[in-house]
PDB file of N, CA and C in Angstrom:
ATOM      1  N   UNK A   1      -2.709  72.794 -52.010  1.00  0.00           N
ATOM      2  CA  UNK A   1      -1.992  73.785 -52.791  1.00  0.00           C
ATOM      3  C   UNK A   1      -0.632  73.192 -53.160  1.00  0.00           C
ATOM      4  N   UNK A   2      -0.254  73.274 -54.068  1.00  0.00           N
ATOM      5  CA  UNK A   2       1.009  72.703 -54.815  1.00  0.00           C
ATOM      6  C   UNK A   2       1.861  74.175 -54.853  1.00  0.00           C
ATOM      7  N   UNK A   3       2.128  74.141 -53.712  1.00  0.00           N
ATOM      8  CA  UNK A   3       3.601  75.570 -53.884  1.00  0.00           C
ATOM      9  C   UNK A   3       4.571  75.213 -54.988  1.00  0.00           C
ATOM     10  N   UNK A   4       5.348  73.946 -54.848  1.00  0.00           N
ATOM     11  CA  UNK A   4       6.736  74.187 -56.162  1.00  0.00           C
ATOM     12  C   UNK A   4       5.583  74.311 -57.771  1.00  0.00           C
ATOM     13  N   UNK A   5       4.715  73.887 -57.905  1.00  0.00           N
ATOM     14  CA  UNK A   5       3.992  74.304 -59.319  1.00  0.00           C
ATOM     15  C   UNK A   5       3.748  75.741 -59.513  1.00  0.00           C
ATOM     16  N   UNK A   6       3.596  76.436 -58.328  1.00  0.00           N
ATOM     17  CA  UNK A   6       2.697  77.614 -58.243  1.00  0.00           C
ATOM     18  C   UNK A   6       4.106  78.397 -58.360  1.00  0.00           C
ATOM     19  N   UNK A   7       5.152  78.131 -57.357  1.00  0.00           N
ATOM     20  CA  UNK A   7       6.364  79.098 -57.951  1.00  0.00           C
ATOM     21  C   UNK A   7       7.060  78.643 -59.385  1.00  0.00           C
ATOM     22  N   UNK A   8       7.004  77.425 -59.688  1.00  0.00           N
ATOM     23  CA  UNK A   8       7.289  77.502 -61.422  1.00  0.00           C
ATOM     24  C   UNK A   8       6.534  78.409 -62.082  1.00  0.00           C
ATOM     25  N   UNK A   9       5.175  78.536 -62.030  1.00  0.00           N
ATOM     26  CA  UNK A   9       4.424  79.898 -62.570  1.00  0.00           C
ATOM     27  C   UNK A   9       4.944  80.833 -62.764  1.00  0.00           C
ATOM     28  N   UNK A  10       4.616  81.122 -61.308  1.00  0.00           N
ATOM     29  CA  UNK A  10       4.748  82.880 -61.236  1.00  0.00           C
ATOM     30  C   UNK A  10       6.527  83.451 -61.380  1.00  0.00           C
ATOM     31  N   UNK A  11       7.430  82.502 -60.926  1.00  0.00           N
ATOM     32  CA  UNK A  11       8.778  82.903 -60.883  1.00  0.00           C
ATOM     33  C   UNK A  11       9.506  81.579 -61.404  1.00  0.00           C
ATOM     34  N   UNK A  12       9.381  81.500 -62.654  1.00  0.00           N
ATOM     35  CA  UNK A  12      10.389  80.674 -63.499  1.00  0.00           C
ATOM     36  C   UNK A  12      11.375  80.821 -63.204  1.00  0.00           C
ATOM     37  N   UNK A  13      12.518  79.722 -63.456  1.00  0.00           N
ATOM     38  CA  UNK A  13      13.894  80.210 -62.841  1.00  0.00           C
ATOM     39  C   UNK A  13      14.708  80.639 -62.174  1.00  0.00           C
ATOM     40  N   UNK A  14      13.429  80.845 -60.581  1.00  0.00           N
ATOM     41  CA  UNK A  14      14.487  81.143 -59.472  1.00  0.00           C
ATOM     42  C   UNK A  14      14.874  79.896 -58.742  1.00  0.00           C
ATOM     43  N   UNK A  15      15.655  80.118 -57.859  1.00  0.00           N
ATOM     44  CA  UNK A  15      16.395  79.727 -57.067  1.00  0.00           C
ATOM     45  C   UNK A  15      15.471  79.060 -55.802  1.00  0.00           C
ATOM     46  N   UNK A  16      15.192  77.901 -55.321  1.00  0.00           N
ATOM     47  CA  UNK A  16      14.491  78.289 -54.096  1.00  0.00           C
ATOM     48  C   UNK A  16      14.538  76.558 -53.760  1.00  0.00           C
ATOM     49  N   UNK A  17      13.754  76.190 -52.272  1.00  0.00           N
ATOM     50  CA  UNK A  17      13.655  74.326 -52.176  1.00  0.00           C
ATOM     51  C   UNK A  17      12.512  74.600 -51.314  1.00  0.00           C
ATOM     52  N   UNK A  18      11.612  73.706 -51.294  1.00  0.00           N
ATOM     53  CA  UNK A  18      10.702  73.729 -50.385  1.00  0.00           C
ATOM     54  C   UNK A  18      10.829  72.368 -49.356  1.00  0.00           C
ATOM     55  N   UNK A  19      10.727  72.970 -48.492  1.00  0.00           N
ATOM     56  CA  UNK A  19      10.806  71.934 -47.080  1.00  0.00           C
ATOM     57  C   UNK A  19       9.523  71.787 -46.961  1.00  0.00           C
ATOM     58  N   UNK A  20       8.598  70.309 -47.232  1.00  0.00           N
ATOM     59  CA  UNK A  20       7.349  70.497 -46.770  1.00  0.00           C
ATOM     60  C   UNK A  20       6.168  70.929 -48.145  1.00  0.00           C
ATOM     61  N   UNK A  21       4.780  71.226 -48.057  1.00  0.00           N
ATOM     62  CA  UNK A  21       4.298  72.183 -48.792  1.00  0.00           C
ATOM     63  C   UNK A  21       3.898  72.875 -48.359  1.00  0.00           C
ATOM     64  N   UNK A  22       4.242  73.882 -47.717  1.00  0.00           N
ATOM     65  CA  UNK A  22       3.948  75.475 -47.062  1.00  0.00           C
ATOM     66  C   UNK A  22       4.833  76.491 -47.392  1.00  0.00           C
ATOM     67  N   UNK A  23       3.948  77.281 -47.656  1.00  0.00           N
ATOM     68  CA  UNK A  23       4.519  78.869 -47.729  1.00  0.00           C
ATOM     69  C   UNK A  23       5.523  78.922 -46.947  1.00  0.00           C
ATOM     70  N   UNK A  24       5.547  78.511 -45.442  1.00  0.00           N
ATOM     71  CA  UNK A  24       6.691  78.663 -44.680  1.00  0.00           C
ATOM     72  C   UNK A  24       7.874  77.698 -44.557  1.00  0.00           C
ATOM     73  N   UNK A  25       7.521  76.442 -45.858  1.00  0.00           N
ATOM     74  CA  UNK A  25       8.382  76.096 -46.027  1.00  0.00           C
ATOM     75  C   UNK A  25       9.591  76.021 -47.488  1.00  0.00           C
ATOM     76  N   UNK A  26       9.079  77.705 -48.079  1.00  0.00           N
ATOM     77  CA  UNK A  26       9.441  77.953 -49.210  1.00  0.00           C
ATOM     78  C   UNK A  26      11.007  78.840 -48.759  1.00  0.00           C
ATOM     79  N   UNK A  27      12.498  78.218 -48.642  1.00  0.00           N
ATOM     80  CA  UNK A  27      13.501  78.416 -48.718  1.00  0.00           C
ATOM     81  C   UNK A  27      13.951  79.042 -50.135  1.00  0.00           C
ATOM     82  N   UNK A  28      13.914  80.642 -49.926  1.00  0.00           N
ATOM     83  CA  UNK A  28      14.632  81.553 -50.856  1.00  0.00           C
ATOM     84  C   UNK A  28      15.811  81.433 -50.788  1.00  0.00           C
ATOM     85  N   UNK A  29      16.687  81.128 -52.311  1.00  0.00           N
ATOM     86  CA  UNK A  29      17.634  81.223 -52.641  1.00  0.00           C
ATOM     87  C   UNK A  29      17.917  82.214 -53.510  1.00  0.00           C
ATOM     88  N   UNK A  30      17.343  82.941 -54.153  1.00  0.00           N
ATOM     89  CA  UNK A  30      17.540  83.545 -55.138  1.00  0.00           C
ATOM     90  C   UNK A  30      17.639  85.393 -54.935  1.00  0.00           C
ATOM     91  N   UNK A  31      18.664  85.691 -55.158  1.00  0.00           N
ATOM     92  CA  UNK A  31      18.810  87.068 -54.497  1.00  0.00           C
ATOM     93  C   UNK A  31      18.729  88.178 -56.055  1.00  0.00           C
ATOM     94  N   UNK A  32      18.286  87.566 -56.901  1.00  0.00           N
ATOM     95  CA  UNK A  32      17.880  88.867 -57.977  1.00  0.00           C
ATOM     96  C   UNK A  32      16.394  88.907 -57.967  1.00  0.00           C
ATOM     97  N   UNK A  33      15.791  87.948 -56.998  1.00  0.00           N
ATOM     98  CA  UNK A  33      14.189  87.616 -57.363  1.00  0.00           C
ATOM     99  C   UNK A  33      13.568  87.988 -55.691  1.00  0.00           C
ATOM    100  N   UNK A  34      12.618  88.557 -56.157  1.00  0.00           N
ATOM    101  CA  UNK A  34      12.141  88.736 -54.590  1.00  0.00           C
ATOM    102  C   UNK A  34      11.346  87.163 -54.100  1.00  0.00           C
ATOM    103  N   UNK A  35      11.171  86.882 -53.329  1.00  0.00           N
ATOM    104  CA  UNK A  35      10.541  85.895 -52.543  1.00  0.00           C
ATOM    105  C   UNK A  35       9.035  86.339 -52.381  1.00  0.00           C
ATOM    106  N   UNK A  36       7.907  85.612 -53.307  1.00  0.00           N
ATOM    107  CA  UNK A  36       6.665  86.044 -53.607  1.00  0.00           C
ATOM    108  C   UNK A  36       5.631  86.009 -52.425  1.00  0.00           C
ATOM    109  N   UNK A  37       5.089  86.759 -52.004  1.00  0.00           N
ATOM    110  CA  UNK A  37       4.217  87.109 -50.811  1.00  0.00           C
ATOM    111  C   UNK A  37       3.089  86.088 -50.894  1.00  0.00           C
ATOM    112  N   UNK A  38       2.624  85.423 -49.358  1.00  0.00           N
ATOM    113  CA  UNK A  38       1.656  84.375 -49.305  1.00  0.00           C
ATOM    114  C   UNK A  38       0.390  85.009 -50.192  1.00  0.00           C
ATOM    115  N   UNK A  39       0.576  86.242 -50.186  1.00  0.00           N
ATOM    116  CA  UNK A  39      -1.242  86.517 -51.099  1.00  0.00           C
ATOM    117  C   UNK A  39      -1.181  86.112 -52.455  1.00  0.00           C
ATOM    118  N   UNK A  40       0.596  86.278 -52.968  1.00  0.00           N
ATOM    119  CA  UNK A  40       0.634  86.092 -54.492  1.00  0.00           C
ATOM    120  C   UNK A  40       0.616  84.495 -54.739  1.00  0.00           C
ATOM    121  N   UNK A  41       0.965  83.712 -53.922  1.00  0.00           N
ATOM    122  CA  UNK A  41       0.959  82.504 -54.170  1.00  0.00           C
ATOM    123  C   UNK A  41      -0.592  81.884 -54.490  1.00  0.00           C
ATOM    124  N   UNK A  42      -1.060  82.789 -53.300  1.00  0.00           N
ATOM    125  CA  UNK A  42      -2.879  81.919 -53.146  1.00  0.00           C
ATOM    126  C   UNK A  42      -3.841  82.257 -54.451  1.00  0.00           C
ATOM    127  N   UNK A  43      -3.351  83.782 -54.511  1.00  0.00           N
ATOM    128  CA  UNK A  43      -4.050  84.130 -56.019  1.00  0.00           C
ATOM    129  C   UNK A  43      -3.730  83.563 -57.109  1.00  0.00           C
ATOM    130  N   UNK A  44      -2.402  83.159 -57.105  1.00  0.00           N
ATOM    131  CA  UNK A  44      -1.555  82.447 -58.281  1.00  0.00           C
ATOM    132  C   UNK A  44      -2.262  80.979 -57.935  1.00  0.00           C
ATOM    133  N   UNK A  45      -2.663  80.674 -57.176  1.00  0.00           N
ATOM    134  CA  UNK A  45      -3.231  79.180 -56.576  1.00  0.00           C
ATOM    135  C   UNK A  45      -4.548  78.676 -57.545  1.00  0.00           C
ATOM    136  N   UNK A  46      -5.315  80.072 -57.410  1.00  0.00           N
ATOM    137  CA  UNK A  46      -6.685  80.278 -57.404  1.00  0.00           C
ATOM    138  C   UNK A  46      -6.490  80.206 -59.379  1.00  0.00           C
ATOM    139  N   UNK A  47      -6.036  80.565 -59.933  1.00  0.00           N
ATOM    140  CA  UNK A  47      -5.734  80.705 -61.093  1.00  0.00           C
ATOM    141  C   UNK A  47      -5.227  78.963 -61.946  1.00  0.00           C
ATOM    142  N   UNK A  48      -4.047  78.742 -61.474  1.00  0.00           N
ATOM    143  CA  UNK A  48      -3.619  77.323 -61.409  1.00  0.00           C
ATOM    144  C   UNK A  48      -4.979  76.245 -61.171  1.00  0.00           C
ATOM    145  N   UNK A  49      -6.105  76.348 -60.387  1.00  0.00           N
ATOM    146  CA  UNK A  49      -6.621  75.390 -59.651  1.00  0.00           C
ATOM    147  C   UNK A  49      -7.640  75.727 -61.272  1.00  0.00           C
ATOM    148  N   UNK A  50      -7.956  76.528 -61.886  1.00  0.00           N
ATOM    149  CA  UNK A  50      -8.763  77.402 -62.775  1.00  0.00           C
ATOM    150  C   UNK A  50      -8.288  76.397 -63.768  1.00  0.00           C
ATOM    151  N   UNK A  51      -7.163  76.401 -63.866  1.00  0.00           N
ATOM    152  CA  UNK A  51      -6.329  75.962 -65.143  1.00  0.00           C
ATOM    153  C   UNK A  51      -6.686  74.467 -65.567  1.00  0.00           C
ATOM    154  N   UNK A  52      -6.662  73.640 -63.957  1.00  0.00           N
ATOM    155  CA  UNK A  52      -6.340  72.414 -63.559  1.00  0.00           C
ATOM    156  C   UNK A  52      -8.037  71.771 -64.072  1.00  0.00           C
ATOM    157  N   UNK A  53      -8.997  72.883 -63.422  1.00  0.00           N
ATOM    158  CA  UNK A  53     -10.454  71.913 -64.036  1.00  0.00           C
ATOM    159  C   UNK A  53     -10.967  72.515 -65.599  1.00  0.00           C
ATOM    160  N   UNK A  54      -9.836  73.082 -66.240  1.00  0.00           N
ATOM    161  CA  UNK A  54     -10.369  73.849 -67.626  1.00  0.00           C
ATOM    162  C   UNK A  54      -9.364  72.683 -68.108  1.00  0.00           C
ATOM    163  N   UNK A  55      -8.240  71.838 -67.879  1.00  0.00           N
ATOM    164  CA  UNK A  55      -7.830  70.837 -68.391  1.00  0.00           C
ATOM    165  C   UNK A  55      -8.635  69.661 -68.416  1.00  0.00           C
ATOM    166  N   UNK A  56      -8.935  69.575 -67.693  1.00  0.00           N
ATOM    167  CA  UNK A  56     -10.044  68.219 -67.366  1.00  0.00           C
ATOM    168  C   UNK A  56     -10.742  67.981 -68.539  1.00  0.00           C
ATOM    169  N   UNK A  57     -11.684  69.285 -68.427  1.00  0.00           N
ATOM    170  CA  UNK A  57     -13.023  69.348 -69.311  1.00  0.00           C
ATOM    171  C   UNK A  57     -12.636  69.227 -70.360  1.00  0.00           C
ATOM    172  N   UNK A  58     -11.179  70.035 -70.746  1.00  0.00           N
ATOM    173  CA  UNK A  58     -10.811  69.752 -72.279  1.00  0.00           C
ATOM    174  C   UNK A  58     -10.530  68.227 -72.587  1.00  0.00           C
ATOM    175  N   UNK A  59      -9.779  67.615 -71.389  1.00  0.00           N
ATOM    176  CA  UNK A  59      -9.522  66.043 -71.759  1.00  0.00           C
ATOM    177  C   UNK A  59     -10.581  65.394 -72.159  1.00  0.00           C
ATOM    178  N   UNK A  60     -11.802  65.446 -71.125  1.00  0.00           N
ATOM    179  CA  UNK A  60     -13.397  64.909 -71.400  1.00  0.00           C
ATOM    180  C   UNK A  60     -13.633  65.059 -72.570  1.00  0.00           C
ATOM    181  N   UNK A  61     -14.083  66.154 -73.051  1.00  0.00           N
ATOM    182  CA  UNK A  61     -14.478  66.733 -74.538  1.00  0.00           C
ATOM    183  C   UNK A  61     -13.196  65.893 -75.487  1.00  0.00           C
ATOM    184  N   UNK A  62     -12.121  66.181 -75.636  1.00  0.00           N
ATOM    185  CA  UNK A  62     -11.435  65.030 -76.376  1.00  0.00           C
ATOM    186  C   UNK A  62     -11.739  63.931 -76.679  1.00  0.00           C
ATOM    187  N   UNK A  63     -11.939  63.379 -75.581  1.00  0.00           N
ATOM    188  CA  UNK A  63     -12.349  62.076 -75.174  1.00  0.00           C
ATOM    189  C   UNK A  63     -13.580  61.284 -75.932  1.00  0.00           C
ATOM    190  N   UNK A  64     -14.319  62.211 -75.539  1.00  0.00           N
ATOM    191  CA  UNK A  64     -15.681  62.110 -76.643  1.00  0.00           C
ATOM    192  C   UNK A  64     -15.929  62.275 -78.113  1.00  0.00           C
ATOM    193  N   UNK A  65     -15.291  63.540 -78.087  1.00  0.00           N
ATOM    194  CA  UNK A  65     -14.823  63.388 -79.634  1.00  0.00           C
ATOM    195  C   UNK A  65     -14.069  62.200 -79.917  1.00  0.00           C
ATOM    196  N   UNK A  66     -13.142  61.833 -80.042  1.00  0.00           N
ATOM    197  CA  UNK A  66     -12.793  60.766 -80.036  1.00  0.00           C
ATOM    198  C   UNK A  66     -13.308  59.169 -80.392  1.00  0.00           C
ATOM    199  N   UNK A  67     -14.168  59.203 -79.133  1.00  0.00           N
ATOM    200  CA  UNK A  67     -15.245  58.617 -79.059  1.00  0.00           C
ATOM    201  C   UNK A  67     -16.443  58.336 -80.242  1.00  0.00           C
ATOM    202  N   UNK A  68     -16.709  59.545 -80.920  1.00  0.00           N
ATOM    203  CA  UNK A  68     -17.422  58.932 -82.188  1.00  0.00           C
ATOM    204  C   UNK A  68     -16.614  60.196 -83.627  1.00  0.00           C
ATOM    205  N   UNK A  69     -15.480  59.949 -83.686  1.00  0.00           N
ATOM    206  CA  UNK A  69     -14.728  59.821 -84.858  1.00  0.00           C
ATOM    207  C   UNK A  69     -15.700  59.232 -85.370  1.00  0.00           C
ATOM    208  N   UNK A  70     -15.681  57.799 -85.515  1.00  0.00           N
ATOM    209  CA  UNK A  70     -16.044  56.902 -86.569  1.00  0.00           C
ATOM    210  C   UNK A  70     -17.755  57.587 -87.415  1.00  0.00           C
ATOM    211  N   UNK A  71     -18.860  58.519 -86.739  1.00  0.00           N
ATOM    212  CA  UNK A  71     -19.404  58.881 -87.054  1.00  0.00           C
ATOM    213  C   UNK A  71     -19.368  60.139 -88.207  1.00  0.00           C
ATOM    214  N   UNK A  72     -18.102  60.268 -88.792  1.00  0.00           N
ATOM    215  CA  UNK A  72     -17.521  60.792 -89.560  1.00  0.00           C
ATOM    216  C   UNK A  72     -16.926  60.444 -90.721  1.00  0.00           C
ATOM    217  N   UNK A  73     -17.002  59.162 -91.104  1.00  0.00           N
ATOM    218  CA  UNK A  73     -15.933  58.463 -92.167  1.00  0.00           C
ATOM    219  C   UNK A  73     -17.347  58.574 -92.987  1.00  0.00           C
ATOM    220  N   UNK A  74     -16.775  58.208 -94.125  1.00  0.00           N
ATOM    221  CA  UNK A  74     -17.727  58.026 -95.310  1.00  0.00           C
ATOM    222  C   UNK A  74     -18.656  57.301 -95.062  1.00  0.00           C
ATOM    223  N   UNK A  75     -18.677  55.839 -94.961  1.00  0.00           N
ATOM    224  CA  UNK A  75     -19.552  54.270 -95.234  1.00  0.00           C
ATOM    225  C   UNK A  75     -20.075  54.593 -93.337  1.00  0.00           C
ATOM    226  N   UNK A  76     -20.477  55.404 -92.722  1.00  0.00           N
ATOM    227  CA  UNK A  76     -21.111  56.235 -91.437  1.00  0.00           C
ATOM    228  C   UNK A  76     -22.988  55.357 -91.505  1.00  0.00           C
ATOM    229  N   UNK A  77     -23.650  54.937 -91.437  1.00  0.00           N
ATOM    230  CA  UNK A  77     -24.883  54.974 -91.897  1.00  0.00           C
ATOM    231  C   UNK A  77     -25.904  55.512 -91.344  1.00  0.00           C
ATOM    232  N   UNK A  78     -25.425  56.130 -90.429  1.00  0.00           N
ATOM    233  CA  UNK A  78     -26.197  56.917 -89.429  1.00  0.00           C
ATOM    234  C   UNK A  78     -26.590  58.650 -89.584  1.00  0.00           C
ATOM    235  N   UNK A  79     -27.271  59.568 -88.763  1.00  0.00           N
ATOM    236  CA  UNK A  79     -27.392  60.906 -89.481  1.00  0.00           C
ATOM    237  C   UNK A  79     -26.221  61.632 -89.272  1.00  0.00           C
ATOM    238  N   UNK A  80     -25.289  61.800 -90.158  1.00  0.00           N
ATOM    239  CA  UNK A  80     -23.968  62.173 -90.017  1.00  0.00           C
ATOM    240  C   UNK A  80     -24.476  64.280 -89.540  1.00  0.00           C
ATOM    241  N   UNK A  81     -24.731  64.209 -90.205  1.00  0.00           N
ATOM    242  CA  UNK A  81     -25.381  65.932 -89.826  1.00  0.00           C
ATOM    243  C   UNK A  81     -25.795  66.302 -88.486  1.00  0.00           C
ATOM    244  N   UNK A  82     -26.453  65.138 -87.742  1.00  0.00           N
ATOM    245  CA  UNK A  82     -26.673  65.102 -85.814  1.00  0.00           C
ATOM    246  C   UNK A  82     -25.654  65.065 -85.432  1.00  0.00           C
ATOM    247  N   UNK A  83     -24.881  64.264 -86.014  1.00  0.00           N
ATOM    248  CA  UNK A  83     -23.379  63.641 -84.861  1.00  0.00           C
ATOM    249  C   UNK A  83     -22.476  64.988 -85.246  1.00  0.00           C
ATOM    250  N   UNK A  84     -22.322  65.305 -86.468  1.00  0.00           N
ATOM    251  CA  UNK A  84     -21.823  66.485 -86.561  1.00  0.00           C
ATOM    252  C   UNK A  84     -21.727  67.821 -85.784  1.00  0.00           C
ATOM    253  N   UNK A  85     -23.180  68.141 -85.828  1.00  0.00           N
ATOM    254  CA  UNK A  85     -23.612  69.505 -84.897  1.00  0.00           C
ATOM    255  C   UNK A  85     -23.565  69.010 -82.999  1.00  0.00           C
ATOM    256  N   UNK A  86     -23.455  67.430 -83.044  1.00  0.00           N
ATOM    257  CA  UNK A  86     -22.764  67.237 -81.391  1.00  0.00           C
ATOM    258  C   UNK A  86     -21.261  67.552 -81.535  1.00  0.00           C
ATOM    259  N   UNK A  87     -20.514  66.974 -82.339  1.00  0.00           N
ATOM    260  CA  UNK A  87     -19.307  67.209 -82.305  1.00  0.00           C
ATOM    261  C   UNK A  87     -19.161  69.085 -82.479  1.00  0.00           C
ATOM    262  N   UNK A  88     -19.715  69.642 -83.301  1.00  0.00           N
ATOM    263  CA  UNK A  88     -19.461  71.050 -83.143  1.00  0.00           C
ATOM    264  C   UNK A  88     -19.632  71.475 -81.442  1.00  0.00           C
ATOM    265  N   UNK A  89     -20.529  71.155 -80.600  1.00  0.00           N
ATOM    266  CA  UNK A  89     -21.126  71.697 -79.569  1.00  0.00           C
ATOM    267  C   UNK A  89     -20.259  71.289 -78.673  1.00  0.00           C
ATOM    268  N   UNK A  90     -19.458  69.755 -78.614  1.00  0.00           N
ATOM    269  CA  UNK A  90     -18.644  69.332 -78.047  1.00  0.00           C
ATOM    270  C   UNK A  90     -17.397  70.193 -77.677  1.00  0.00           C
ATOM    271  N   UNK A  91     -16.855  70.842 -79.186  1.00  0.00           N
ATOM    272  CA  UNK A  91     -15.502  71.714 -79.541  1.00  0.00           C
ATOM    273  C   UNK A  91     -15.784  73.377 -79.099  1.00  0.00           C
ATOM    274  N   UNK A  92     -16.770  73.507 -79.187  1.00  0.00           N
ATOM    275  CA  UNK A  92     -17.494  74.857 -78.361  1.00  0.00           C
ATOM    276  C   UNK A  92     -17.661  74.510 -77.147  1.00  0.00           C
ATOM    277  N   UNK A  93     -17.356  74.003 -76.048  1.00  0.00           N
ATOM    278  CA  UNK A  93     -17.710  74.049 -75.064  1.00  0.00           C
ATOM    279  C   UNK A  93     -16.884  74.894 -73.671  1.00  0.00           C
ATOM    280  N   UNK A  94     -15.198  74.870 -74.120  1.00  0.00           N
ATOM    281  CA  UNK A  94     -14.542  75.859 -73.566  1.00  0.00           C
ATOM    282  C   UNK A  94     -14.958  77.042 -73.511  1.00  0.00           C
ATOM    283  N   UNK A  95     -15.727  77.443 -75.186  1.00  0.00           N
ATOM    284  CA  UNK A  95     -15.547  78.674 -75.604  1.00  0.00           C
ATOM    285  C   UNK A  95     -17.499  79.219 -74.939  1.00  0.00           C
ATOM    286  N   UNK A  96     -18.090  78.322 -74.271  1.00  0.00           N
ATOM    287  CA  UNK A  96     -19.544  79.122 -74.451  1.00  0.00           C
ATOM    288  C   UNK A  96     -19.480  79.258 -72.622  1.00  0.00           C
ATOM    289  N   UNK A  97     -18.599  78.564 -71.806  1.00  0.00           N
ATOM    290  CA  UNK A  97     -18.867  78.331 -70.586  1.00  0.00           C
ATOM    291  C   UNK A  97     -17.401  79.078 -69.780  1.00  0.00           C
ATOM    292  N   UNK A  98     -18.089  80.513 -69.507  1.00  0.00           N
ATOM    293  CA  UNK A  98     -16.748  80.951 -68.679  1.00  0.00           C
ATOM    294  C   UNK A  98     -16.976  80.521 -66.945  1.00  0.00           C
ATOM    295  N   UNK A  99     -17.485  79.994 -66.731  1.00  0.00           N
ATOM    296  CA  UNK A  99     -17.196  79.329 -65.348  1.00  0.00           C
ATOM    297  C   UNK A  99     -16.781  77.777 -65.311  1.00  0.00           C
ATOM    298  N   UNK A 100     -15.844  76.712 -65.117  1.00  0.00           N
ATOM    299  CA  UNK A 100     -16.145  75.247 -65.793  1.00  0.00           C
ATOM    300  C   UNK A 100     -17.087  74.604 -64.576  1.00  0.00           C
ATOM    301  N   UNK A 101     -17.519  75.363 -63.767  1.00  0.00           N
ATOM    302  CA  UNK A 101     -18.692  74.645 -62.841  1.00  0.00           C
ATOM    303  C   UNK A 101     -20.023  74.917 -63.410  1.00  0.00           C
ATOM    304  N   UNK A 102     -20.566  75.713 -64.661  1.00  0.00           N
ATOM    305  CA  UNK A 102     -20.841  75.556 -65.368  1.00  0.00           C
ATOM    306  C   UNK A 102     -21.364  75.235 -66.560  1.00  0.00           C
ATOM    307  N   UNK A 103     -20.484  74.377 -66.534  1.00  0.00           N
ATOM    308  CA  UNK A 103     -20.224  73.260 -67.812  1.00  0.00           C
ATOM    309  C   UNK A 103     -21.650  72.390 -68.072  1.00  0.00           C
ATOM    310  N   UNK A 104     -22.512  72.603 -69.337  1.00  0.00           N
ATOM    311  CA  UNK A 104     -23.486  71.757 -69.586  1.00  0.00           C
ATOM    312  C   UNK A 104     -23.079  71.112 -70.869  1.00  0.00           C
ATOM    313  N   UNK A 105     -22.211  69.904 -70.430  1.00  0.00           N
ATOM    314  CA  UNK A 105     -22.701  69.006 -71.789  1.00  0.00           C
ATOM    315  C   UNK A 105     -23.639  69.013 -73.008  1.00  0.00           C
ATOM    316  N   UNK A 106     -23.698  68.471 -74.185  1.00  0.00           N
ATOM    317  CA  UNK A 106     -24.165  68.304 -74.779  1.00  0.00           C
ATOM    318  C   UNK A 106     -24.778  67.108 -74.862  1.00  0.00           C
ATOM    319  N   UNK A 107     -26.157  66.747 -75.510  1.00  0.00           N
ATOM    320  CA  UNK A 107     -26.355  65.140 -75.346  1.00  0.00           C
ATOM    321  C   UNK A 107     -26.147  64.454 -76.397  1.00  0.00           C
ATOM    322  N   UNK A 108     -25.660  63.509 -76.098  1.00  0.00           N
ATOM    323  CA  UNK A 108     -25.406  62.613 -77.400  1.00  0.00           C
ATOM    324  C   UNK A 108     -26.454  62.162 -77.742  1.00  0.00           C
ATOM    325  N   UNK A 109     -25.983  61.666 -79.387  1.00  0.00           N
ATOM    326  CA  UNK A 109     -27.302  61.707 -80.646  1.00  0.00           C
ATOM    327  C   UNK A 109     -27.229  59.932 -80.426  1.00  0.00           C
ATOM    328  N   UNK A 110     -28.432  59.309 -80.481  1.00  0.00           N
ATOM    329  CA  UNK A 110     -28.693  57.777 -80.391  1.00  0.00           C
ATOM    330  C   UNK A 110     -28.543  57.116 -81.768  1.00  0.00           C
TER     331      UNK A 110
END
């Protein structure tokens, strides 16, 4: 668990130092902000950790796209219309998979 990420989250701009990475070593400084309860951190954890493998997958999928650009330029000689509807399925893939454990690839066109 990454506590100083998890209180940048949830409480931007307070005051605070962490000794350690534990909850009990989260030193409140900040006296207009309450000091966030171990449940809010873990839920805020659970969310963050959410975030962390929905980045991934997006990097992957980039990646690949990426990867066959070139199946896109004009002078292409290949079935531009296959590589196409992979690249569509590629860019849909955040959007069809609400769990990222989940996650079924698409197969690439030969």
């Amino acid at each position: 668990m990454d506590i100083s990420r998890i209180l940048q989250k949830i409480r931007p701009n307070c005051s605070y130092y962490v000794d350690g990475n534990t909850y009990e070593g989260v030193v409140w400084q900040d006296e207009n902000n309450q000091k966030p309860s171990f449940q809010e951190i873990e839920d805020a954890w659970q969310v963050l950790k959410q975030e962390f493998i929905w980045e991934g997958i997006r990097l992957k999928r980039n990646q690949l796209l990426q990867e066959t650009d070139y199946t896109q330029v004009e002078d292409f000689k290949g079935n531009k219309e296959v590589w196409a509807n992979y690249r569509a399925a590629l860019r849909n893939v955040p959007q069809l998979f609400g769990d990222p454990d989940s996650v079924i690839w698409p197969t690439k066109p030969e």
